[in-house]
PDB file of N, CA and C in Angstrom:
ATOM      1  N   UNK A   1       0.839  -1.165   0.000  1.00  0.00           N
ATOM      2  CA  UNK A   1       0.000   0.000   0.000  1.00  0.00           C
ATOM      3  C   UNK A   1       0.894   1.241   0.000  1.00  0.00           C
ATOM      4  N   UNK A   2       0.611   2.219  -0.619  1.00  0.00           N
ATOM      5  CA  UNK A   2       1.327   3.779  -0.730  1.00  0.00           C
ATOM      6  C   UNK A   2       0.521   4.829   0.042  1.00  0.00           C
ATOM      7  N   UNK A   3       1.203   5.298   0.709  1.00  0.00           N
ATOM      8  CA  UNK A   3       0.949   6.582   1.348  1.00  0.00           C
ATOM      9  C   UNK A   3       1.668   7.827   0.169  1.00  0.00           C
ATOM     10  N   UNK A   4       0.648   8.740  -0.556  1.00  0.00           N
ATOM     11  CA  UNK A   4       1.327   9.837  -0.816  1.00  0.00           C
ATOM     12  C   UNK A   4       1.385  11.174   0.430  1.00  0.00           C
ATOM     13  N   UNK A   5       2.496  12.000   0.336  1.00  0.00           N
ATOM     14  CA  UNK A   5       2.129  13.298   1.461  1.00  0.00           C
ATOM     15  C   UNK A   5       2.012  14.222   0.135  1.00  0.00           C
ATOM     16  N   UNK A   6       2.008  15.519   1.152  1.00  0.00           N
ATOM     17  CA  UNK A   6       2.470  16.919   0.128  1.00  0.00           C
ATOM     18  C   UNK A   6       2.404  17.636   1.457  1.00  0.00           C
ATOM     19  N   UNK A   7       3.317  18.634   0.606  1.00  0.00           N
ATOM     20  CA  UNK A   7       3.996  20.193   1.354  1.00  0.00           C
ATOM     21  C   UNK A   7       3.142  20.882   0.056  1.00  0.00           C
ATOM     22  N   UNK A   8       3.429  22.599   0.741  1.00  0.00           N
ATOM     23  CA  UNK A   8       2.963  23.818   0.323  1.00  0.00           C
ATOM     24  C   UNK A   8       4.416  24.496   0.436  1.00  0.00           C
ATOM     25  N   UNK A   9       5.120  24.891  -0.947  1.00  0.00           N
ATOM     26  CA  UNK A   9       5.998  25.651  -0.472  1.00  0.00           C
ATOM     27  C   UNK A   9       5.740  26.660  -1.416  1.00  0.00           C
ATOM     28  N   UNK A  10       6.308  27.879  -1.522  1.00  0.00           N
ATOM     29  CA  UNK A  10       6.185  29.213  -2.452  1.00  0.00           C
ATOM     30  C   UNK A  10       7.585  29.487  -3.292  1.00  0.00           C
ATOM     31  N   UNK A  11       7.772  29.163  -4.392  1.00  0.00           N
ATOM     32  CA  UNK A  11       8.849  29.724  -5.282  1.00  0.00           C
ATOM     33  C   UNK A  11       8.549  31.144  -5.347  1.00  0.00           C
ATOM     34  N   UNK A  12      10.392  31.546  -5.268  1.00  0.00           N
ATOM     35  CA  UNK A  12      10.251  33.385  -5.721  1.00  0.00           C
ATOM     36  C   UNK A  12      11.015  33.206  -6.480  1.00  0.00           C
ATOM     37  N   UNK A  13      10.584  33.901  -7.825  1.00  0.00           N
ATOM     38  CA  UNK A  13      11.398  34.440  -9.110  1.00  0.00           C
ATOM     39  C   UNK A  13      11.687  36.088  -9.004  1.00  0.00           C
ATOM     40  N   UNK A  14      12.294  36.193 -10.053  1.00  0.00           N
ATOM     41  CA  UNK A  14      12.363  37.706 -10.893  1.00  0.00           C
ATOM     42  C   UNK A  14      12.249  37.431 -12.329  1.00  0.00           C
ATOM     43  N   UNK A  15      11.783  36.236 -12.789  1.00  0.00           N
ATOM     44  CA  UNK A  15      11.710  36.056 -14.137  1.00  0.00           C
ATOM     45  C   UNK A  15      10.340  36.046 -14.971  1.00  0.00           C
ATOM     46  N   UNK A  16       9.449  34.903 -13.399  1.00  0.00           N
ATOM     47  CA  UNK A  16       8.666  34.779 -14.415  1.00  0.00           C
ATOM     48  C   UNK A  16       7.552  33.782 -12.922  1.00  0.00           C
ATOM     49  N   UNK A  17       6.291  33.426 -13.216  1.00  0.00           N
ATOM     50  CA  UNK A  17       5.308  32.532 -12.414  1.00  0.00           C
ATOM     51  C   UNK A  17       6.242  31.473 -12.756  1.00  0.00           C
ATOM     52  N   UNK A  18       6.435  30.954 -13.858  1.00  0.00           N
ATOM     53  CA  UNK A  18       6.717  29.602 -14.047  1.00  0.00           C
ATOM     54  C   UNK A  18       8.173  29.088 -13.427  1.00  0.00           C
ATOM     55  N   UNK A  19       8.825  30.440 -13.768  1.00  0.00           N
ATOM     56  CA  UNK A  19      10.023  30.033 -12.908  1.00  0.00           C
ATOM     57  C   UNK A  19      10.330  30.218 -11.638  1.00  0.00           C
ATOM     58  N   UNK A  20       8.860  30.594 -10.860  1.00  0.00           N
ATOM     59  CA  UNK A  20       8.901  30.648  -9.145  1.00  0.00           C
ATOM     60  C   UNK A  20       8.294  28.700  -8.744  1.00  0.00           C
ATOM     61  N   UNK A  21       7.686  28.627  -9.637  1.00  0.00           N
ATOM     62  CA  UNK A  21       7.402  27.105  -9.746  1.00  0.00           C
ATOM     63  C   UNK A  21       8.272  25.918  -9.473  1.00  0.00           C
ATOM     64  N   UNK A  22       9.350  26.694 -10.570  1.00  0.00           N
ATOM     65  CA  UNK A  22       9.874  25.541 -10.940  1.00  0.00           C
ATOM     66  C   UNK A  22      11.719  25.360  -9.757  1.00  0.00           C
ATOM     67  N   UNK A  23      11.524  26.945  -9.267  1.00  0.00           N
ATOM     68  CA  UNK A  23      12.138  27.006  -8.396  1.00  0.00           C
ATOM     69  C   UNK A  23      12.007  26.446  -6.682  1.00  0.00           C
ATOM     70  N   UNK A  24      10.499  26.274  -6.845  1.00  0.00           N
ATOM     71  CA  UNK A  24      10.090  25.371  -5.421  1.00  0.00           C
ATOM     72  C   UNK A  24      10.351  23.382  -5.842  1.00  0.00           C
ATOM     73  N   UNK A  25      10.057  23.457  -7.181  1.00  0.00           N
ATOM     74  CA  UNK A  25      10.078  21.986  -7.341  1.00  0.00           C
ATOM     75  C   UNK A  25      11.751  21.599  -7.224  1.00  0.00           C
ATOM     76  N   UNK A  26      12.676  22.657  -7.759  1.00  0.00           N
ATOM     77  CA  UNK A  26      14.033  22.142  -7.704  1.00  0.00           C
ATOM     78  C   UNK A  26      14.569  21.902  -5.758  1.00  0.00           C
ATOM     79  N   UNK A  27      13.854  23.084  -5.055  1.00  0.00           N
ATOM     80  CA  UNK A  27      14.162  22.999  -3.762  1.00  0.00           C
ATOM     81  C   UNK A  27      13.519  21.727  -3.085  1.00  0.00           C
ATOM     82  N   UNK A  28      11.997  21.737  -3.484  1.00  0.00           N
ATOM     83  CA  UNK A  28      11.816  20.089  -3.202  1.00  0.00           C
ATOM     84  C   UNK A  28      12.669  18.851  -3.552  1.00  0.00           C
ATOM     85  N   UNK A  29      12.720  18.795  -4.782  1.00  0.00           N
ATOM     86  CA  UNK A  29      13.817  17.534  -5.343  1.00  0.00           C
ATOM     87  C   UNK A  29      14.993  17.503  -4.422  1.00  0.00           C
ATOM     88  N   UNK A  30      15.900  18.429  -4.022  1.00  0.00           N
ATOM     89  CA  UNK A  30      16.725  18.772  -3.826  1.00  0.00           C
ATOM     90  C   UNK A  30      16.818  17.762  -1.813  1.00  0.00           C
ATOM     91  N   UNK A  31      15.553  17.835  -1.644  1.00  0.00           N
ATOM     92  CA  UNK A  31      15.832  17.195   0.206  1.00  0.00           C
ATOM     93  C   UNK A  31      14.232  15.974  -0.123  1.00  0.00           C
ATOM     94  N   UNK A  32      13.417  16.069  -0.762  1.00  0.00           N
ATOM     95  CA  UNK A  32      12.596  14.653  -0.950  1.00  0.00           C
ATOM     96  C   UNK A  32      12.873  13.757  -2.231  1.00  0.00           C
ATOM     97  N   UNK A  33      12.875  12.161  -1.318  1.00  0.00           N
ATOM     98  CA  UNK A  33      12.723  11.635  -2.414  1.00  0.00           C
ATOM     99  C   UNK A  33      11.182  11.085  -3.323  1.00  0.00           C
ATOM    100  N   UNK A  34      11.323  10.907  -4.278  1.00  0.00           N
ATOM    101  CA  UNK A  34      10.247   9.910  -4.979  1.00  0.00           C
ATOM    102  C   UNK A  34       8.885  10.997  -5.115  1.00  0.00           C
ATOM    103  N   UNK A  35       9.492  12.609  -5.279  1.00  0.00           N
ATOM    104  CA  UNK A  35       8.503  13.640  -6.020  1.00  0.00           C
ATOM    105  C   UNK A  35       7.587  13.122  -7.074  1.00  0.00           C
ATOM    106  N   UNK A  36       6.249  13.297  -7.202  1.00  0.00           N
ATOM    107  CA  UNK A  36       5.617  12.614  -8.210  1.00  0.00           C
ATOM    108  C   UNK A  36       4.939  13.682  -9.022  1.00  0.00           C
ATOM    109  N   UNK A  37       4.380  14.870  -8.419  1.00  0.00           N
ATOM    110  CA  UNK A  37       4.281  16.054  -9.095  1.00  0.00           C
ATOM    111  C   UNK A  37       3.910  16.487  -8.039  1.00  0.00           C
ATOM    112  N   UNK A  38       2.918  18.182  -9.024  1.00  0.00           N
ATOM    113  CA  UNK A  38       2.274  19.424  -8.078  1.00  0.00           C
ATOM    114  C   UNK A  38       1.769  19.880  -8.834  1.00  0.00           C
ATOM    115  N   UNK A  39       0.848  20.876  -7.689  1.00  0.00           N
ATOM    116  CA  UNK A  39      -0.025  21.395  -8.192  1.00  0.00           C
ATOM    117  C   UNK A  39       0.222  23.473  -7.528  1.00  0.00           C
ATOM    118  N   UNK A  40      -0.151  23.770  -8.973  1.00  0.00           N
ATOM    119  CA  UNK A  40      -0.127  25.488  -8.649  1.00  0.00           C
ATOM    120  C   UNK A  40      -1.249  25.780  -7.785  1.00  0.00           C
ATOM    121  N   UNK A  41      -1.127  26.526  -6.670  1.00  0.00           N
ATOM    122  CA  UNK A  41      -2.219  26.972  -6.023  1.00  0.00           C
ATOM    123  C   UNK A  41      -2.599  27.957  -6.042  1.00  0.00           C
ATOM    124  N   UNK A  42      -1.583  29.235  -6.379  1.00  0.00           N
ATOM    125  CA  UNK A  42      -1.693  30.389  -6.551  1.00  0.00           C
ATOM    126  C   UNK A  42      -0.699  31.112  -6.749  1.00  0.00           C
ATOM    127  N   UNK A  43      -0.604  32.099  -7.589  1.00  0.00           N
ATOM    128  CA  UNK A  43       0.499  33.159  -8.523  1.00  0.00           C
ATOM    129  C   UNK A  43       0.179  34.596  -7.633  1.00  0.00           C
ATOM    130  N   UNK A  44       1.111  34.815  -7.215  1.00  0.00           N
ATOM    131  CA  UNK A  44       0.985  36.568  -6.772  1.00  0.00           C
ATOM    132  C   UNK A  44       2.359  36.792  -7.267  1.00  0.00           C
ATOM    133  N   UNK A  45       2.527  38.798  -6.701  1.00  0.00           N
ATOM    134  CA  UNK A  45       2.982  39.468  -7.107  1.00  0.00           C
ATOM    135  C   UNK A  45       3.819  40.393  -6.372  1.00  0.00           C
ATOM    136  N   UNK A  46       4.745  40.876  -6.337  1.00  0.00           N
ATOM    137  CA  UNK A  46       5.254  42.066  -5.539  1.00  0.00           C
ATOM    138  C   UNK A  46       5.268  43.456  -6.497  1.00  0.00           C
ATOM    139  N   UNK A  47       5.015  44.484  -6.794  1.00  0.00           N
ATOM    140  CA  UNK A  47       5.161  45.779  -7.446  1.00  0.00           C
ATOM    141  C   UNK A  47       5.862  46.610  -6.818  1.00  0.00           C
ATOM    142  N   UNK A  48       6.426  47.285  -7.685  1.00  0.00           N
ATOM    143  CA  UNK A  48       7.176  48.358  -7.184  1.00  0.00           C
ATOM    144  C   UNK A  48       7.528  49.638  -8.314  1.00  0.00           C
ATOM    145  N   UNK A  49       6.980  51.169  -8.085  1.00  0.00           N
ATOM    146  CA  UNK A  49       7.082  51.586  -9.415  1.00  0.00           C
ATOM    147  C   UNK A  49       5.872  51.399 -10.628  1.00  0.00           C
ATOM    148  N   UNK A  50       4.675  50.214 -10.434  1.00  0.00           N
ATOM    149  CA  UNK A  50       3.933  49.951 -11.514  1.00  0.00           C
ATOM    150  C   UNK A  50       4.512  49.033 -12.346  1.00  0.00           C
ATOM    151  N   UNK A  51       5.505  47.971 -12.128  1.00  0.00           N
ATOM    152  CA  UNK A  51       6.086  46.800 -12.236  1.00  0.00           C
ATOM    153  C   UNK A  51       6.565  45.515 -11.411  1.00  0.00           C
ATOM    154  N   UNK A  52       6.126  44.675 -11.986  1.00  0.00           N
ATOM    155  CA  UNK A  52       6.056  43.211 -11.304  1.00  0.00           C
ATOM    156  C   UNK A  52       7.249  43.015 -10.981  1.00  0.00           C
ATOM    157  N   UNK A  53       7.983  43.182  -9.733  1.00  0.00           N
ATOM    158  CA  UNK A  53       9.747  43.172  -9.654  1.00  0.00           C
ATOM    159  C   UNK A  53      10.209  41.944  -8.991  1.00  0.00           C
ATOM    160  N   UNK A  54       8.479  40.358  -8.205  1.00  0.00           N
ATOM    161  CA  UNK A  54       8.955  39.657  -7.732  1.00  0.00           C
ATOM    162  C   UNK A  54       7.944  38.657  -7.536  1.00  0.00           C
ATOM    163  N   UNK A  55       8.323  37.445  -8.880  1.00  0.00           N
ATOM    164  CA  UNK A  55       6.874  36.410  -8.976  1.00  0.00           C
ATOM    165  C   UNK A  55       6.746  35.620  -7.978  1.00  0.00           C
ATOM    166  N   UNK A  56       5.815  35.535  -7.364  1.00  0.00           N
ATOM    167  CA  UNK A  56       5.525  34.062  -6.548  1.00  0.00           C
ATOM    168  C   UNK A  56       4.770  33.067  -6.813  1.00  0.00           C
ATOM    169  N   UNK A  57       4.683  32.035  -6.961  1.00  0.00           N
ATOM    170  CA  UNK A  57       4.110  31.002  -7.146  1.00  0.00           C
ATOM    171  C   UNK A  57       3.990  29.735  -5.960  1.00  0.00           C
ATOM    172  N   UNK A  58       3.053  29.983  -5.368  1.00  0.00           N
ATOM    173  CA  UNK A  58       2.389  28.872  -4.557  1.00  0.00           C
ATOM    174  C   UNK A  58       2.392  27.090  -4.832  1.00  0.00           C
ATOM    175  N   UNK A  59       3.015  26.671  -4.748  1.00  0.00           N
ATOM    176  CA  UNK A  59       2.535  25.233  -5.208  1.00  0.00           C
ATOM    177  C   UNK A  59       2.459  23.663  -3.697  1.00  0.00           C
ATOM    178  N   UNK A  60       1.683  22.827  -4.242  1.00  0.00           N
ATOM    179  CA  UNK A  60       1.690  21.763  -3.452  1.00  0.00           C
ATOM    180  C   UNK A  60       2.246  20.718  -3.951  1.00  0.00           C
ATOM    181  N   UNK A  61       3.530  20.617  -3.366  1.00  0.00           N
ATOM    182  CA  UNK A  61       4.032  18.797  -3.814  1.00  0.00           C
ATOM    183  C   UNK A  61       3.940  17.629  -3.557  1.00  0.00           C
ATOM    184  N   UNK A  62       3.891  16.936  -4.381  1.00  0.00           N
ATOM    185  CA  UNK A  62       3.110  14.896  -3.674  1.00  0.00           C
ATOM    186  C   UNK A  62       4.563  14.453  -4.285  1.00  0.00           C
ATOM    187  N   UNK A  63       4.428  13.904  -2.963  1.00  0.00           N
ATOM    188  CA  UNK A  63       5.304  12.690  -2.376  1.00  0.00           C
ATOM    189  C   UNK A  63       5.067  11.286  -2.133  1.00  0.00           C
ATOM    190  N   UNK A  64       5.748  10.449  -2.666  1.00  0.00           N
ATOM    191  CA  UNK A  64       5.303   9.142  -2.347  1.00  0.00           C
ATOM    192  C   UNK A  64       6.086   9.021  -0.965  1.00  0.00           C
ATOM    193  N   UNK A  65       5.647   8.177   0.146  1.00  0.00           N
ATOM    194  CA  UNK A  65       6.432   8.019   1.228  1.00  0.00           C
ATOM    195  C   UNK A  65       6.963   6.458   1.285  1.00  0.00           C
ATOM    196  N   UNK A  66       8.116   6.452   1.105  1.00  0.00           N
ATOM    197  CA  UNK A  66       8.995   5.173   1.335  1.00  0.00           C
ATOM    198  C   UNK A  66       9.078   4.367   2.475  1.00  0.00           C
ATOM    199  N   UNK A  67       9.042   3.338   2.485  1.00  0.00           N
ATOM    200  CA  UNK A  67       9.238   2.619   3.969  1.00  0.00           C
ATOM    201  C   UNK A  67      10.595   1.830   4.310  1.00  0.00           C
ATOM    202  N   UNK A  68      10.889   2.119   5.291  1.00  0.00           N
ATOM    203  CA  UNK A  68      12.232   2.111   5.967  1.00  0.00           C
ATOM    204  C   UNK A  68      12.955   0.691   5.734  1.00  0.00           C
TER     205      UNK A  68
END
């Protein structure tokens, strides 16, 4: 039987939504194993000036959980 989990973590870019994304999935990979995907939960914004100077992207990651 499989247990999946998930975390909520928030990528910050200066590039782009997708690359605040993809910046939480590399920090996930990076300390879990056996990532299976995610899901976007929500895109915000920082402004400054009348320009977007800092993307965030919300996401939830599933995890399969391994047994010892």
């Amino acid at each position: 039987m499989a247990v999946i989990k998930t975390i909520d973590l928030v990528g910050v870019s200066d590039v782009s939504w997708e690359d605040a994304a993809a910046q939480a999935l590399r920090e996930a990979t990076s300390t879990l194993r056996n990532v299976e995907g995610l899901s976007v939960l929500e895109q915000t914004g920082v402004v400054a000036d009348g320009a977007i100077t800092e993307y965030h992207t919300a996401v939830r990651i599933r995890f399969r959980l391994a047994r010892a």
